[in-house]
Protein backbone atom coordinates (compact mmCIF):
# COMPACT_ATOMS: atom_id res chain seq x y z
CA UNK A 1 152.69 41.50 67.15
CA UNK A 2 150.42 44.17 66.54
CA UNK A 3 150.49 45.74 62.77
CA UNK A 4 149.05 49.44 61.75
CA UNK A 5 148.00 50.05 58.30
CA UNK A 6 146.60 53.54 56.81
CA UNK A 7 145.55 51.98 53.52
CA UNK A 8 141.79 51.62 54.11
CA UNK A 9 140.60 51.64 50.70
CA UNK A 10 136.50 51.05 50.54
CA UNK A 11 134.20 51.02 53.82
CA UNK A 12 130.29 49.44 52.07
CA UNK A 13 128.14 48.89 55.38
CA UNK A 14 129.36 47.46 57.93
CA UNK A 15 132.59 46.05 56.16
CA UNK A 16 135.90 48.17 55.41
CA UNK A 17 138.63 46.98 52.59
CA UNK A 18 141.96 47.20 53.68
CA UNK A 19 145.15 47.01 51.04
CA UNK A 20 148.77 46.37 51.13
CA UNK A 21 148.26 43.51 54.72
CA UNK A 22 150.79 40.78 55.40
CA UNK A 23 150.51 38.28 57.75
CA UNK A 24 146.57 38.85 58.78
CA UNK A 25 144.67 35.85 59.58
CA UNK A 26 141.06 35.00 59.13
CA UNK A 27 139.10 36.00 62.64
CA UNK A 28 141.81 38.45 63.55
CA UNK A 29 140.35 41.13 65.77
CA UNK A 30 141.06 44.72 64.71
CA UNK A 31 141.25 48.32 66.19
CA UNK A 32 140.11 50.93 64.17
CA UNK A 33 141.42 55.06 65.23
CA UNK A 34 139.15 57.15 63.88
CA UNK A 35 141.00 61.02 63.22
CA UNK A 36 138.93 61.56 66.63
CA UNK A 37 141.22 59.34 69.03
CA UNK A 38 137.54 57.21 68.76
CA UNK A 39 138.50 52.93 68.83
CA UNK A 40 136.41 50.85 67.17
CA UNK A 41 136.70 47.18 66.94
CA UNK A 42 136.29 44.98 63.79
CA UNK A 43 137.35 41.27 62.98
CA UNK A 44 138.88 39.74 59.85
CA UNK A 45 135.81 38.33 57.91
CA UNK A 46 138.30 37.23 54.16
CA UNK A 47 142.21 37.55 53.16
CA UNK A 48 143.01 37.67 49.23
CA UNK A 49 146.36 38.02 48.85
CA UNK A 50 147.29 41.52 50.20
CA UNK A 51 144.01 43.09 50.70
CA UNK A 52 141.46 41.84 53.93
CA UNK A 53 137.95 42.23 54.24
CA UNK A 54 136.81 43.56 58.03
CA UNK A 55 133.90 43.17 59.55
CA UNK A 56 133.33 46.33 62.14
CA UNK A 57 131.43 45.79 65.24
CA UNK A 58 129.80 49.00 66.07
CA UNK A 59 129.44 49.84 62.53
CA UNK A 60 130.98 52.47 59.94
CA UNK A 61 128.91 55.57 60.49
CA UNK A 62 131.84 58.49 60.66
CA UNK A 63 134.87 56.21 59.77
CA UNK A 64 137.29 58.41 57.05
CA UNK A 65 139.05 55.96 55.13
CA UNK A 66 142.05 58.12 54.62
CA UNK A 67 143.03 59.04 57.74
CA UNK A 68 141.87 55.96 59.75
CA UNK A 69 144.55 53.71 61.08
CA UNK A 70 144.07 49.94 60.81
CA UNK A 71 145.83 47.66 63.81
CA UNK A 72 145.28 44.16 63.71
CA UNK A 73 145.96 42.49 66.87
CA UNK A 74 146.96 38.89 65.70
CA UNK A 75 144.72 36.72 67.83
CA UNK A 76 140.88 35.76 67.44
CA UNK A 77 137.73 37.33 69.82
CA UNK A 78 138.92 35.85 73.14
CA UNK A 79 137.11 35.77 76.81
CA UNK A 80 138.13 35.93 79.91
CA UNK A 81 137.15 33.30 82.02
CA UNK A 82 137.00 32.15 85.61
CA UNK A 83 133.85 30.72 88.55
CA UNK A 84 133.30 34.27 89.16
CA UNK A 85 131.21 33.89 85.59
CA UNK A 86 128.38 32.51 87.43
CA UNK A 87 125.47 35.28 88.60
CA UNK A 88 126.81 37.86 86.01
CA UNK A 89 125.74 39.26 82.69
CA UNK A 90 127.50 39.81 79.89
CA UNK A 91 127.19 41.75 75.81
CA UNK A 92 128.04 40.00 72.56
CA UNK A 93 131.05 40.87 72.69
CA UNK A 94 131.75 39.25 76.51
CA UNK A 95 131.91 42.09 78.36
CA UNK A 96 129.81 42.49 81.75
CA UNK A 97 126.96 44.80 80.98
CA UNK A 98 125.27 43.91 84.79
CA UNK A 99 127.32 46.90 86.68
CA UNK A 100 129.94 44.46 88.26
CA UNK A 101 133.43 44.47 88.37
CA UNK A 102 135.80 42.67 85.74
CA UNK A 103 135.98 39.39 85.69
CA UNK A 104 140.10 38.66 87.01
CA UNK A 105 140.45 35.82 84.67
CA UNK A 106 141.95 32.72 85.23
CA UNK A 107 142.09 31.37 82.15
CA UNK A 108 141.13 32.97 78.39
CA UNK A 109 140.33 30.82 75.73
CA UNK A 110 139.60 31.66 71.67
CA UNK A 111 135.77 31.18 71.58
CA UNK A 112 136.41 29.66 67.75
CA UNK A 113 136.53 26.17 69.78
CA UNK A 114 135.94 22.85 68.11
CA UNK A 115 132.88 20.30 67.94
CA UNK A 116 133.59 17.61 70.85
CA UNK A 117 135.58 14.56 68.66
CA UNK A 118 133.49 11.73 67.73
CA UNK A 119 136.05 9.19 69.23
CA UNK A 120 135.82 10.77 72.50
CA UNK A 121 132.44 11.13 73.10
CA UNK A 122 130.36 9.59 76.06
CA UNK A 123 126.88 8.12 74.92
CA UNK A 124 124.51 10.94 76.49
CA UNK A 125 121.83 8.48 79.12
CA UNK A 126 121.06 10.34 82.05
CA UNK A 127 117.66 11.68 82.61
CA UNK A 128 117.43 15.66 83.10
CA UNK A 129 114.46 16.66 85.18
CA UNK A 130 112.69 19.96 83.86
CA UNK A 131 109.76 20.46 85.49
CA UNK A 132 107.93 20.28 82.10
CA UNK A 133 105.38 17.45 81.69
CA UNK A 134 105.43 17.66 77.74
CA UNK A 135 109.17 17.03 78.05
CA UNK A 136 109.78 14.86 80.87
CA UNK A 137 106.99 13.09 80.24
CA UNK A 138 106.42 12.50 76.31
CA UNK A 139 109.84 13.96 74.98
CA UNK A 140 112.94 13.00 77.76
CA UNK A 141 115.83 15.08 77.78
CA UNK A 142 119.07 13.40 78.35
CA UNK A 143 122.00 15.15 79.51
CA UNK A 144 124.54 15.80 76.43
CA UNK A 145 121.68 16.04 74.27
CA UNK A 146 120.91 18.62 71.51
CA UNK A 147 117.69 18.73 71.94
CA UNK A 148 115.90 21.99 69.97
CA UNK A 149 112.60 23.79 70.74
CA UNK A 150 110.57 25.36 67.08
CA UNK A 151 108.40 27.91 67.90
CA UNK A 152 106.60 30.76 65.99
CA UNK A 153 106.34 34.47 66.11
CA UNK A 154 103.73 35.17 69.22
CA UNK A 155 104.06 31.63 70.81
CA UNK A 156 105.81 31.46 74.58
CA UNK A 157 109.20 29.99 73.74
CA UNK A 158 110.42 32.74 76.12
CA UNK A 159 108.81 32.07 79.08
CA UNK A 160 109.60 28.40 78.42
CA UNK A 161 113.33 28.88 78.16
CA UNK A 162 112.88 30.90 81.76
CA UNK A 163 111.08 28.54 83.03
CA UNK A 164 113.74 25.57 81.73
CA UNK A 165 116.79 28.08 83.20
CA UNK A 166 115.46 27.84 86.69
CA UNK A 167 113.56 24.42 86.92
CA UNK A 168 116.61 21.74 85.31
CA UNK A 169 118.04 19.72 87.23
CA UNK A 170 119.91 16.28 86.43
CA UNK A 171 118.28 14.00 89.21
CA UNK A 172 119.93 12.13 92.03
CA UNK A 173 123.94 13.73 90.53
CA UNK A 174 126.30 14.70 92.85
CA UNK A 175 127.70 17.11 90.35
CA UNK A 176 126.81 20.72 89.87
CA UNK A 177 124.24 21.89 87.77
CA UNK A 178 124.80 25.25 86.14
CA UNK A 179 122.94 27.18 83.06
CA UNK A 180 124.32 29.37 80.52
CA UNK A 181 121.94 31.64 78.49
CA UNK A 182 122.57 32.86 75.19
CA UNK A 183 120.32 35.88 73.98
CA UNK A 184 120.23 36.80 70.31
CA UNK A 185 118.75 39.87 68.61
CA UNK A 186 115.87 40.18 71.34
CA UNK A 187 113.93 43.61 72.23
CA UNK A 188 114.66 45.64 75.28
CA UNK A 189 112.05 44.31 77.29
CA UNK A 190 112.55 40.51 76.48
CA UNK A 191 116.39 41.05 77.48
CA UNK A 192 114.63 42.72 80.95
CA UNK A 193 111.93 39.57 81.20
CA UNK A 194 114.95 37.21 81.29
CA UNK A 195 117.17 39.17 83.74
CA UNK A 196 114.59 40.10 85.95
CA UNK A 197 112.95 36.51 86.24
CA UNK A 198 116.31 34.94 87.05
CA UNK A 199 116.93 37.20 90.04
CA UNK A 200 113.48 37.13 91.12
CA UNK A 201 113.72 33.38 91.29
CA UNK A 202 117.31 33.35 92.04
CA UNK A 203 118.27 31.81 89.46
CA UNK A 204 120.99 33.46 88.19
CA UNK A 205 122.92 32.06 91.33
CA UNK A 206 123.92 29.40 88.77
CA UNK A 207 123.68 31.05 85.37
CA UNK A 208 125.63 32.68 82.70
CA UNK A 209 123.73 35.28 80.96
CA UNK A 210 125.39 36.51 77.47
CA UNK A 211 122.22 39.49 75.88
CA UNK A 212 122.41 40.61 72.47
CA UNK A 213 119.66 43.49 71.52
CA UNK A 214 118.31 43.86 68.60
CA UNK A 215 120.13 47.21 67.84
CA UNK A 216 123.41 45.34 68.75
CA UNK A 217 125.63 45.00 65.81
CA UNK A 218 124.82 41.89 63.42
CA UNK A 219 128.39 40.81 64.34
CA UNK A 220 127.57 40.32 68.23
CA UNK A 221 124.76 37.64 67.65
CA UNK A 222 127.55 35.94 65.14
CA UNK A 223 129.65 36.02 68.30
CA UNK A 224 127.52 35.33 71.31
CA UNK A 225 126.49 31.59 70.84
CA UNK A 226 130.42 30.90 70.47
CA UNK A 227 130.99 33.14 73.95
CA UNK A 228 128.37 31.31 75.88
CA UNK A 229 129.56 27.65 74.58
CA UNK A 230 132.92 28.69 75.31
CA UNK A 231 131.69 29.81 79.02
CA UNK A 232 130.04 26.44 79.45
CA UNK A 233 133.37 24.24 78.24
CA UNK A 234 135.06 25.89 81.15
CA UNK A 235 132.34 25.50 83.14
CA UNK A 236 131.45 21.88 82.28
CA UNK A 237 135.09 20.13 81.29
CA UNK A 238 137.32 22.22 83.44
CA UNK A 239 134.69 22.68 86.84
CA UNK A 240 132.47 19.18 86.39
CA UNK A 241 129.68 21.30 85.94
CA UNK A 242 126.55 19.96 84.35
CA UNK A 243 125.52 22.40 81.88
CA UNK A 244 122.40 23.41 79.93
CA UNK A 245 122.83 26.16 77.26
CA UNK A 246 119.76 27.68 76.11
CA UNK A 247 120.14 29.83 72.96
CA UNK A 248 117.87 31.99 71.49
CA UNK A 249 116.42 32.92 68.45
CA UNK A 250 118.52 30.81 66.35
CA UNK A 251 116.65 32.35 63.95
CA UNK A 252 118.03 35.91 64.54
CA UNK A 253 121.35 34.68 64.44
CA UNK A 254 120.77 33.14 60.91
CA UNK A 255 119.49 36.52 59.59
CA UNK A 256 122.70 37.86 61.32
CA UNK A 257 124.55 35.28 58.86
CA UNK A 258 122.37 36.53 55.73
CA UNK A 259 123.03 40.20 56.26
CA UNK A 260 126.58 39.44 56.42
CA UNK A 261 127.07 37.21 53.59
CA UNK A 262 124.74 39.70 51.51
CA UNK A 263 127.19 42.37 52.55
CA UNK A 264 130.04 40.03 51.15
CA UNK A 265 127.68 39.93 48.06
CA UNK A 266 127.97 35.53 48.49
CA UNK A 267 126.42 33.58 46.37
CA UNK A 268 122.97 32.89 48.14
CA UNK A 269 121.06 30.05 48.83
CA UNK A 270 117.98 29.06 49.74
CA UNK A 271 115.81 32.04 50.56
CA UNK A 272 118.90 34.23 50.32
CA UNK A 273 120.64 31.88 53.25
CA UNK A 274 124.80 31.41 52.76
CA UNK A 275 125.20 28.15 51.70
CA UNK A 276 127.55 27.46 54.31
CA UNK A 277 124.97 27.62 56.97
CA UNK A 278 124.54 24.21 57.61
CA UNK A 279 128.07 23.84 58.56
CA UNK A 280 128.11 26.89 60.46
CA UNK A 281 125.13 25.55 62.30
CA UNK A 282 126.95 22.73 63.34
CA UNK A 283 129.78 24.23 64.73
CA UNK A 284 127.70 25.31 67.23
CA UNK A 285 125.30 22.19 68.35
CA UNK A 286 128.19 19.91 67.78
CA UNK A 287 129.92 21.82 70.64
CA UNK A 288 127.61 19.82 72.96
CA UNK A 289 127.52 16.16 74.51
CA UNK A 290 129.29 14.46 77.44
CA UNK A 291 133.43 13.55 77.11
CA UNK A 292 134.47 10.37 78.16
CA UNK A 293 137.03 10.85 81.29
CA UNK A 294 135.11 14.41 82.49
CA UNK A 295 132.38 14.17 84.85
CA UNK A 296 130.73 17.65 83.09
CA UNK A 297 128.72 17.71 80.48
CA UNK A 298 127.03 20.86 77.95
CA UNK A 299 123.81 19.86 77.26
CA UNK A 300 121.94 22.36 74.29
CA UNK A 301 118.39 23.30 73.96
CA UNK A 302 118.56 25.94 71.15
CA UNK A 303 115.16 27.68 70.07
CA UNK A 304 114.35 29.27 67.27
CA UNK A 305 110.97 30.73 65.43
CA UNK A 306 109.42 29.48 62.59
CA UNK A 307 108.41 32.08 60.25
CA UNK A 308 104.96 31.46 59.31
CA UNK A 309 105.22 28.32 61.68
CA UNK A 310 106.86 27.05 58.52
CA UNK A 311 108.64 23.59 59.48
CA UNK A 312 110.37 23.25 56.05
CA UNK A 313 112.32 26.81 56.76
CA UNK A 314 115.80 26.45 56.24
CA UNK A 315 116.70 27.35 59.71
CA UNK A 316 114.49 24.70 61.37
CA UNK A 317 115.26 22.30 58.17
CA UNK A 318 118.85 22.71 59.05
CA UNK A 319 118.80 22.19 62.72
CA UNK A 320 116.12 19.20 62.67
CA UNK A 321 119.00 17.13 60.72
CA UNK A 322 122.17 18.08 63.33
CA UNK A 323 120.04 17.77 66.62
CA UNK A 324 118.67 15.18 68.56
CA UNK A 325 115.15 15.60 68.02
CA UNK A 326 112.56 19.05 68.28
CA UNK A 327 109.94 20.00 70.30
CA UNK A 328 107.37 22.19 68.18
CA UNK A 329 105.14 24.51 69.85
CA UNK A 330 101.98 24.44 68.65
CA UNK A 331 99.37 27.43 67.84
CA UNK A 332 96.26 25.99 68.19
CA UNK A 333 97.00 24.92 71.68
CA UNK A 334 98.07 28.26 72.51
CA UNK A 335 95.01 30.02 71.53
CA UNK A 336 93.48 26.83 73.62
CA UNK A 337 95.12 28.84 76.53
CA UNK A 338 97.41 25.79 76.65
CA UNK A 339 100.58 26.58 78.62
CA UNK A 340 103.67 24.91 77.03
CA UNK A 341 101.67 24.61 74.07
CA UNK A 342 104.01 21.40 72.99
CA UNK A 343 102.54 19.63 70.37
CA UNK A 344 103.30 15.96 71.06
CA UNK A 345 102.50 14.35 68.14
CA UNK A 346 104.96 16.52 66.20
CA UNK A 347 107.71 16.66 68.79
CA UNK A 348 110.62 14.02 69.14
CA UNK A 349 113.37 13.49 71.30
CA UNK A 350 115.35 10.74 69.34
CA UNK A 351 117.44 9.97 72.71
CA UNK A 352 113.99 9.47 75.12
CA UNK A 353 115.01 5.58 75.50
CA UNK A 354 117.93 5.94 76.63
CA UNK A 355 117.15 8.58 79.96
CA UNK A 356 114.46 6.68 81.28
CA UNK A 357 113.87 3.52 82.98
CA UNK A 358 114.72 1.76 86.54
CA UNK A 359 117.15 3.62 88.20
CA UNK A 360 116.66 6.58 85.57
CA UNK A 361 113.20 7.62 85.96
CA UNK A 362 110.46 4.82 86.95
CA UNK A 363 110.57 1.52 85.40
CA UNK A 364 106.95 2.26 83.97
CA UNK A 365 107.96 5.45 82.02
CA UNK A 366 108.47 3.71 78.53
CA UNK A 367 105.14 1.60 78.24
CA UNK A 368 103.15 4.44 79.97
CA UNK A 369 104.44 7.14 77.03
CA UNK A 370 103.68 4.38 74.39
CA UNK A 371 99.92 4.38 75.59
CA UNK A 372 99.64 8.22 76.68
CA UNK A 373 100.53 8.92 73.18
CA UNK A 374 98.57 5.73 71.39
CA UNK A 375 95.59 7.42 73.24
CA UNK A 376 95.98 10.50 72.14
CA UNK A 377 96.48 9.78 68.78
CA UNK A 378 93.10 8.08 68.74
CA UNK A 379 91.30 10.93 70.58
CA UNK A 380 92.79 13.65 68.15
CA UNK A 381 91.11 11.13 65.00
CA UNK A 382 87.65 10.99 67.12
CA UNK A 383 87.96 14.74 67.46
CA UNK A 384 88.33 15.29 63.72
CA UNK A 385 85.14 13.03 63.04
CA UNK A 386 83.35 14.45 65.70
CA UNK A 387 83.61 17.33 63.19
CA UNK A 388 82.97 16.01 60.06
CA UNK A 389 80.06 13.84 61.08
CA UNK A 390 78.66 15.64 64.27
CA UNK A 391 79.42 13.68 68.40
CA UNK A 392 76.40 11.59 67.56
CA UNK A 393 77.82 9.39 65.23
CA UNK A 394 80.82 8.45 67.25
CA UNK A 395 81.14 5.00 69.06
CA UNK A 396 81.01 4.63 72.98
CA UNK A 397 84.56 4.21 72.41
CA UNK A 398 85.44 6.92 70.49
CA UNK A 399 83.47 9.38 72.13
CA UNK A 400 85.71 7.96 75.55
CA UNK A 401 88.87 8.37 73.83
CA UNK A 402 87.33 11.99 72.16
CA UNK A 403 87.21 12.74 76.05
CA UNK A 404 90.85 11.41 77.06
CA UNK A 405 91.99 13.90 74.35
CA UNK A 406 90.76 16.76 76.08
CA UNK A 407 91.70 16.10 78.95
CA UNK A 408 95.58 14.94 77.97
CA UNK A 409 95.78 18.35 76.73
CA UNK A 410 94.38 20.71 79.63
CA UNK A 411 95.68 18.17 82.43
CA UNK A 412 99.06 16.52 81.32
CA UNK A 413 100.36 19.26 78.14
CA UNK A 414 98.92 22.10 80.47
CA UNK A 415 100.65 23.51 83.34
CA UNK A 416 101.43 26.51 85.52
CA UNK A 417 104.56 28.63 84.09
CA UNK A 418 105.52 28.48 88.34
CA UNK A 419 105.18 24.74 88.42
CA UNK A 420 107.78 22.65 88.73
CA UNK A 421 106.59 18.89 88.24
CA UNK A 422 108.62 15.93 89.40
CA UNK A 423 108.78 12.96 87.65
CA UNK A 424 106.50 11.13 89.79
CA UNK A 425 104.29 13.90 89.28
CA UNK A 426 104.41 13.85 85.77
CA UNK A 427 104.26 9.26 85.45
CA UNK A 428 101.14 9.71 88.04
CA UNK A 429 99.56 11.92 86.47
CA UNK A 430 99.59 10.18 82.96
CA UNK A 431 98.43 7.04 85.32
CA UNK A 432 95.38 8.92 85.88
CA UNK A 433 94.42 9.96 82.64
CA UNK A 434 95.10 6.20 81.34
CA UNK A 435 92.35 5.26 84.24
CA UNK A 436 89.68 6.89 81.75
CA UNK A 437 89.97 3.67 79.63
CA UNK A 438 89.35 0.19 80.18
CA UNK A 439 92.22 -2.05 80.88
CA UNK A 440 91.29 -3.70 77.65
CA UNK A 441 92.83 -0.33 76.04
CA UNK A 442 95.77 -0.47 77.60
CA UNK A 443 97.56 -2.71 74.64
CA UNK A 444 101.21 -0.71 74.97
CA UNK A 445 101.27 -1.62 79.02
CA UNK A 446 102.92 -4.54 80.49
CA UNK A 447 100.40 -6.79 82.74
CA UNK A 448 102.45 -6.14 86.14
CA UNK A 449 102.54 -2.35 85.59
CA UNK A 450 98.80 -1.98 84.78
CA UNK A 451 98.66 -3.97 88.24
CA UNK A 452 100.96 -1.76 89.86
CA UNK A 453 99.56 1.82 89.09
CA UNK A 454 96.41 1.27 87.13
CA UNK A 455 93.29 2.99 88.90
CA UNK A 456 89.98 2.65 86.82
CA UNK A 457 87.68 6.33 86.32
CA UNK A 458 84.35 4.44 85.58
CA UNK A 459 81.39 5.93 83.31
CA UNK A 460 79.77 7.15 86.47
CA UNK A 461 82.84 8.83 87.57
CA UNK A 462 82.70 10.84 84.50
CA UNK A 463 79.18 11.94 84.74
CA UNK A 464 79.45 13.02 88.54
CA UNK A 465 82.51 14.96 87.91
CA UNK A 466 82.37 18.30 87.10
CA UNK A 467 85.22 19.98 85.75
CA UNK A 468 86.10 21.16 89.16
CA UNK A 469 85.91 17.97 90.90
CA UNK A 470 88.27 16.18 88.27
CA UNK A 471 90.67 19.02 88.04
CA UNK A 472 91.04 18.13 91.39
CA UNK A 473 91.16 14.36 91.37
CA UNK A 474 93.77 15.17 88.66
């Protein structure tokens, strides 16, 4: 039942004090008629006893507070939801902003939903095929995982989350495979980078795309991860879809949270953060993961920026202890000209074990990861001699490993924003960098893999090869 008030009070920002309610319940959408016949839209942000705090949507510039009328609607921000979701784009708000007709719903559902419960959740194990070598390869994603990417201001988390919306793909399933892209607080021409690349590559064939601008209301980017998970619980527990959500900036959406609360004039905590944010964070990755009984599954790859690449920030701080693991960008492999610039010593996906293996990925693919990463360890502490004490005091060996280094990064981390690695692409070509050491190296490899897919490059190898030549070879 649908109840008008006139006994708007106080409007401060984007909030508006209303007196005299009964009945109103937190998250309750509102109208608001301006004197103009003008409809705005608000939601119920705090109840004390008579009197409710709303949050308005397109903000409060004009609004009269005597001779505005208040309706509250008595049901939460809903959306409409059928297939027909697939291939269109849609505003904070859930509304399609891509010129095509309504959605005819067949179901709509309160996007407020609930983290999956504990009891009923499926162990996440199957291997999800990117495309990315520093993923696939070093980092596994497994389908149900959370599994966030930390990147800084200037760093190409955007091209990488294109790039992940039209290369995933959950290997050898029968089951659909669908992607639903959150947007939050993003320029003009980010929000027409995304939608342009996933028609160009036909993409968005399979996609969801919810796009909040930065000039959006605050509101919309508190809204649009909950739209877009709702989207893909339809998709994935009522359809069978496999789906990945990507959502970005996290970070925008936790300013979004800080404005708001500041508005409320909360309590803050760290660096002016609610201190509810951790929970609030979790309502949203904890809406991911497999459910035992439903062949779907939402799997999340959330990325947000660091500012000042600062990894103790609350909002990366926060999400490293819900998720599954991180993958961190790194700078100085960008300015390297380093494309994903994934820094694998700092990234971890804490479910890696249990997506690869026989039957999964290659039965090599745990040992081989062990000694790709051994190795590069041990080149990156040859390369920081080699600087203190000059090339010419390094060892044979740890001028070879100095070498392997180098090349792990422009050959294995490094590849084409186009290219779209297999697996077998990705194990073979880790098998070739490994053949730069001597089988003596090889400490983290069983004997009948080294047998299997070891292939020596010998000292003479390396001196005839020009970069060319072994970029090739490669």
């Amino acid at each position: 039942m649908v109840k008008e008030y006139k006994t708007a009070r106080e409007v401060v920002g984007p909030l508006m004090l209303v007196e005299k309610v009964s009945g109103v319940k937190y998250e309750e959408l509102v109208e608001i008629e301006l004197q103009s016949g003008e409809i705005r839209h608000g939601k119920v942000l705090e109840i004390d006893r008579d009197r409710a705090l709303v949050q308005l949507f397109e903000g409060a510039s004009g609004v009269n507070v005597f001779t505005s009328k208040i309706r509250f609607l008595g049901k939460g921000l809903e959306i409409g939801l059928s297939q027909d979701i697939l291939g269109r784009v849609f505003d904070g708000q859930g509304r399609p902003i891509d010129k095509g007709p309504e959605i005819i719903p067949e179901v709509k559902l309160d996007i407020n939903g609930s983290p999956i419960n504990p009891y009923a959740r499926n162990y996440p194990s199957e291997f999800i095929q990117t495309g990315i070598t520093g993923i696939d390869g070093l980092n596994t994603l497994v389908r149900g995982q959370k599994l966030p990417i930390f990147s800084g201001a200037g760093l190409p988390h955007a091209q990488m989350a294109a790039q992940l919306a039209r290369q995933s793909s959950v290997v050898g399933s029968k089951e659909e495979f669908a992607v639903v892209f959150g947007a939050m607080g993003i320029t003009f021409e980010e929000a027409d980078f995304f939608i342009s690349d996933f028609k160009r590559t036909g993409a968005i064939e399979r996609a969801v795309l919810f796009i909040n601008l930065a000039s959006d209301p605050a509101i919309e980017r508190i809204a649009l991860p909950r739209l877009a998970l709702t989207a893909a619980e339809y998709l994935a527990f009522e359809k069978g879809y496999h789906v990945l959500v990507i959502l970005t900036d996290l970070t925008n959406y936790c300013e979004a949270l800080r404005e708001i609360s500041a508005a409320r004039k909360e309590v803050p905590g760290r660096r002016g953060y609610p201190g509810y944010m951790y929970t609030d964070l979790s309502t949203i990755y904890e809406r991911a993961g497999r459910i035992k009984g439903k062949s779907g599954s939402i799997t999340q790859i959330p990325i947000l920026t660091m500012p000042e690449d600062d990894k103790t920030h609350p909002v990366a701080d926060l999400t490293g202890y819900i998720t599954e693991g991180q993958i961190i960008l790194s700078r100085s492999l960008h300015k390297k000209n380093i494309y994903p610039p994934i820094d694998a010593q700092a990234s971890l996906s804490r479910l890696k074990d249990k997506g690869i293996g026989a039957g999964k990925t290659r039965e090599d693919h745990s040992d081989l990861f062990n000694q790709l990463f051994a190795a590069y360890a041990r080149g990156l502490e040859a390369r920081e001699l080699s600087v203190i004490l000059g090339e010419g005091a390094l060892s044979k060996m740890d001028k070879l490993y100095l070498i392997f280094g180098d090349y792990f990064e422009r050959k294995y981390i490094n590849q084409g924003e186009e290219e779209n690695r297999t697996i077998k692409e990705t194990l073979d070509i880790g098998w070739k960098l490994l053949g730069l050491l001597p089988k003596i190296e090889l400490k983290r490899v069983r004997d009948e893999y080294i047998e299997k897919y070891f292939k020596a490059t010998t000292e003479e190898d390396l001196l005839i090869y020009s970069e060319e030549k072994f970029t090739q070879n490669i």
